[in-house]
Each structure stands twice: as structure tokens, then as C-alpha cells.
Protein backbone atom coordinates (compact mmCIF):
# COMPACT_ATOMS: atom_id res chain seq x y z
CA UNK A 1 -6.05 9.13 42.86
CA UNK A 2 -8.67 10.54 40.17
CA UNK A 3 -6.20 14.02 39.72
CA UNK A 4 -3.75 11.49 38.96
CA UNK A 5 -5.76 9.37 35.94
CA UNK A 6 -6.79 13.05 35.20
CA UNK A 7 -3.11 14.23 34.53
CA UNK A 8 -2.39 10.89 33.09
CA UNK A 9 -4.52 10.72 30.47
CA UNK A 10 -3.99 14.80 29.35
CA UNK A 11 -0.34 13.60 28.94
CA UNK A 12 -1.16 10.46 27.00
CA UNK A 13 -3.46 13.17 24.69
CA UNK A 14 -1.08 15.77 24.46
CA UNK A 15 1.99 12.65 23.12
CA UNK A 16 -1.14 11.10 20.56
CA UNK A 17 -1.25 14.71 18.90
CA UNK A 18 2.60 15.27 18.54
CA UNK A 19 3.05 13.45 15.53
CA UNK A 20 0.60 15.25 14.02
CA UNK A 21 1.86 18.63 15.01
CA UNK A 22 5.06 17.87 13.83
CA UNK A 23 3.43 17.12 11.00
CA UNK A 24 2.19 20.07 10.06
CA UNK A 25 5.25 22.16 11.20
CA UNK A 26 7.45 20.07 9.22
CA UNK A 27 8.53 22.82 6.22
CA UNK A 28 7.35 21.45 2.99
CA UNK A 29 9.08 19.91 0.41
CA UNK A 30 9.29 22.14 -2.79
CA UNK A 31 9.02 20.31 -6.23
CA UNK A 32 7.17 16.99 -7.13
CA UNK A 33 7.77 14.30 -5.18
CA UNK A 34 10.34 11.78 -5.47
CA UNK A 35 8.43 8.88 -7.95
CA UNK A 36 7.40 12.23 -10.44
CA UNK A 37 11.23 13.85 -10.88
CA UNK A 38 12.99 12.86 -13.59
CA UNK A 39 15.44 10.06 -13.01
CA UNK A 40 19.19 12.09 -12.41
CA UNK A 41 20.49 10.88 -16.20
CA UNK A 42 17.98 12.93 -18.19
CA UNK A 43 18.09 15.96 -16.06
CA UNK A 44 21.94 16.04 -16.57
CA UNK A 45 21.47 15.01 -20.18
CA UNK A 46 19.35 17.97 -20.79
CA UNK A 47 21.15 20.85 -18.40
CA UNK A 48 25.10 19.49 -18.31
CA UNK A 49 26.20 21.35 -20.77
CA UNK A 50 29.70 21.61 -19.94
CA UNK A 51 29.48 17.73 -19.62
CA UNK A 52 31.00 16.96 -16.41
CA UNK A 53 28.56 15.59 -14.80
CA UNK A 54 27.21 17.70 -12.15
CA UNK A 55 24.97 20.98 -12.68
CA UNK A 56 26.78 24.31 -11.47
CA UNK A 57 25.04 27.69 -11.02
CA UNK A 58 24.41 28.54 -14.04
CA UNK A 59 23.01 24.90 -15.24
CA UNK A 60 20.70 25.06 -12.07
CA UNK A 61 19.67 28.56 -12.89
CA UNK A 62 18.69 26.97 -16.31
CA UNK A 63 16.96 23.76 -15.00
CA UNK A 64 14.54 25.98 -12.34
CA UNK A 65 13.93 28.57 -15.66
CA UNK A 66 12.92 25.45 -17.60
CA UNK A 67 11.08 23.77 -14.74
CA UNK A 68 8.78 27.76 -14.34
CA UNK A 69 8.22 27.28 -17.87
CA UNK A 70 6.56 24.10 -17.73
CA UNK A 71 5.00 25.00 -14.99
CA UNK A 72 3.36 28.08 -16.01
CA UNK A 73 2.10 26.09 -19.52
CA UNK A 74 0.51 23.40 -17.16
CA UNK A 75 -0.76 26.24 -15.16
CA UNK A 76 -2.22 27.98 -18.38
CA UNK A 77 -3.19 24.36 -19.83
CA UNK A 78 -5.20 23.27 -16.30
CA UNK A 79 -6.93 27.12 -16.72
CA UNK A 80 -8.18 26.66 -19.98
CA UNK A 81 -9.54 22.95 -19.48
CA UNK A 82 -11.31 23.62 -16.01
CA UNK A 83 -11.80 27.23 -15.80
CA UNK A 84 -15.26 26.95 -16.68
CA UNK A 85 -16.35 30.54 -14.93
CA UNK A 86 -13.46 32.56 -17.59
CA UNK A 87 -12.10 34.34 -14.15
CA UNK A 88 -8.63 32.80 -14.89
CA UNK A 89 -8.18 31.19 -11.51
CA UNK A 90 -9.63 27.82 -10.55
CA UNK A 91 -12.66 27.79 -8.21
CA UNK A 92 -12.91 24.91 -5.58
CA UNK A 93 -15.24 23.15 -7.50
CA UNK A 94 -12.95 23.71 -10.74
CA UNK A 95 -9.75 22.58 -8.55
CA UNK A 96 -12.08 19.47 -7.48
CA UNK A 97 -13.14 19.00 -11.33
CA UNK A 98 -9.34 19.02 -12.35
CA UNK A 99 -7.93 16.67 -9.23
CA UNK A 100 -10.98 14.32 -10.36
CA UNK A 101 -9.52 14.18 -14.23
CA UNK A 102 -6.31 13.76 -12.71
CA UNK A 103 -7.07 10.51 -10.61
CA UNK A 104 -9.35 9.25 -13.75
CA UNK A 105 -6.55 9.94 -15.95
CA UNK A 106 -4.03 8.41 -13.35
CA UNK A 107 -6.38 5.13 -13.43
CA UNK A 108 -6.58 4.68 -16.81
CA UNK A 109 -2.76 4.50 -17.35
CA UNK A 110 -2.91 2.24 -14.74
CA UNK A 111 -5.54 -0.55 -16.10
CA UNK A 112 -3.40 0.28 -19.66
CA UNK A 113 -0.26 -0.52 -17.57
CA UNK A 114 -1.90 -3.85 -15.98
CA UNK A 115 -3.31 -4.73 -19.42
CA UNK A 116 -0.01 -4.67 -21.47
CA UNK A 117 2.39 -6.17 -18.49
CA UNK A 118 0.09 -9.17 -16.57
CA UNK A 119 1.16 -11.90 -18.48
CA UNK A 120 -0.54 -14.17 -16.04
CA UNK A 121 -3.70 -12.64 -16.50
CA UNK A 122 -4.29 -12.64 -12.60
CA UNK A 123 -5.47 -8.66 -13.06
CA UNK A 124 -2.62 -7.62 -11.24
CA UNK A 125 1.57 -7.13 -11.82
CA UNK A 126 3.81 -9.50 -9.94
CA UNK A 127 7.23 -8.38 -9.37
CA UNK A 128 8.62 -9.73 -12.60
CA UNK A 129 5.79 -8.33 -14.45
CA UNK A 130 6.54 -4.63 -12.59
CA UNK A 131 10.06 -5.20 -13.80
CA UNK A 132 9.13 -4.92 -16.78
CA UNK A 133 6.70 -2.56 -17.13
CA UNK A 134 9.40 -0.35 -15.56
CA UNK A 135 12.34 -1.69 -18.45
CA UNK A 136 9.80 -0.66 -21.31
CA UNK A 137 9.30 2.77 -19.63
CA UNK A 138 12.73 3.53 -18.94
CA UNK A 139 13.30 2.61 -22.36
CA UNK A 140 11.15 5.29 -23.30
CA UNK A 141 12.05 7.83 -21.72
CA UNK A 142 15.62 7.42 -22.85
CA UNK A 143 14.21 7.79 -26.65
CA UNK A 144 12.70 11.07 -25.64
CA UNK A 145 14.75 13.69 -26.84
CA UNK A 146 16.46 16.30 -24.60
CA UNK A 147 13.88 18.87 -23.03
CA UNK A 148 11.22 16.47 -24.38
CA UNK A 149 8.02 15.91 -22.80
């Protein structure tokens, strides 16, 4: 009977760490995530050039040149802010002073966001109040200009 609890609860261990194995095995997902792309009208706006409304080859070849680009001025933007050391790569404790920034930075726009939208004044965005906070910044991203930042 105890080899039999023993057995039982190495296979109730071994299906609790699956997900997690899976996981990590799962390939990952190349480019920023979903909510950070561009919405599908201003990536065709800016790379359709022959207008009909899909991106060949050649437009795609263009979009992943652009997207390098930008990349690699981030890249060189993130080095000079946080690359306190000169070495021209970040250090953990640079990478951990930039991610910090970030999530300040990301807070911020969010108290800004609440702070223009709530309308109620309850501190926080109902679903009416998210709708439009979203309408004013789809709006503005539509004025940006092709290739704009």
C-alpha cells in the first residue's frame, strides 16, 4: 500500500510540473506583444505601397528594415541613458535601472490616463470612461503621419 501512495504522488508531481515545462519549451514569440503592435491600418498605411491592401515580399522586407531601425535607435537611445559604466552594453544593474524607468514611466502615463478620462472621479476608468480614453488615442495615432513615432 505505501509503494502505491509513493508512485501516486510522483505522478501527481511529475502532471503539476508539465505546464510549466511546456512552458518553457513553448518557442517564443518574436516581436512585441499583441497590445504594443501597431493596429493593422497604420502598418499598411505606411508599407502598402502598391495600395492593395496586403504587404507582399518586398513591403515585408521594408516593414522588418524599418522595424531594425527603430530598434537599433532604441537600442542606442537605452545605451546612452543607462550605460552608466561607457562599456556600451547594459550591466544587470543598468538593465534593472532601465526596466525600473520603464515601469515608472509606464505609471505615470497611467495616473495621466486616469486623470484626463475618470469623469466620476472614483480614481479609476469604468468601461465607458476606457472607451474613451481608447477613441482619443486612436484618434491620435491616426494624425500621426506615416512612419511617425
Amino acid at each position: 500500500m505505501n509503494m502505491k501512495l509513493t508512485w501516486a504522488a510522483l505522478a501527481g508531481a511529475a502532471l503539476l510540473t508539465l505546464p510549466a515545462v511546456q512552458a518553457e519549451d513553448a518557442p517564443q514569440r518574436k516581436g512585441p506583444p499583441r497590445g504594443e503592435r501597431p493596429p493593422r491600418a497604420e502598418v499598411l498605411a505606411r508599407f502598402d505601397t502598391n495600395k492593395d491592401g496586403k504587404l507582399d515580399e518586398a513591403e515585408r522586407a521594408a516593414m522588418r528594415e524599418a522595424l531594425k531601425e527603430q530598434a537599433g535607435e532604441r537600442r542606442e537611445e537605452a545605451l546612452a541613458k543607462f550605460d552608466k559604466d561607457g562599456d556600451g552594453q547594459l550591466s544587470d544593474e543598468e538593465k534593472a535601472a532601465a526596466r525600473a524607468a520603464m515601469k515608472d514611466r509606464a505609471g505615470e502615463r497611467r495616473k495621466d490616463i486616469v486623470a484626463r478620462f475618470d469623469k466620476d472621479g472614483d480614481g479609476k476608468l469604468n468601461d465607458e470612461e476606457k472607451a474613451a480614453a481608447r477613441a482619443a488615442l486612436k484618434e491620435r495615432v491616426g494624425k500621426r503621419p506615416p512612419g511617425g513615432n
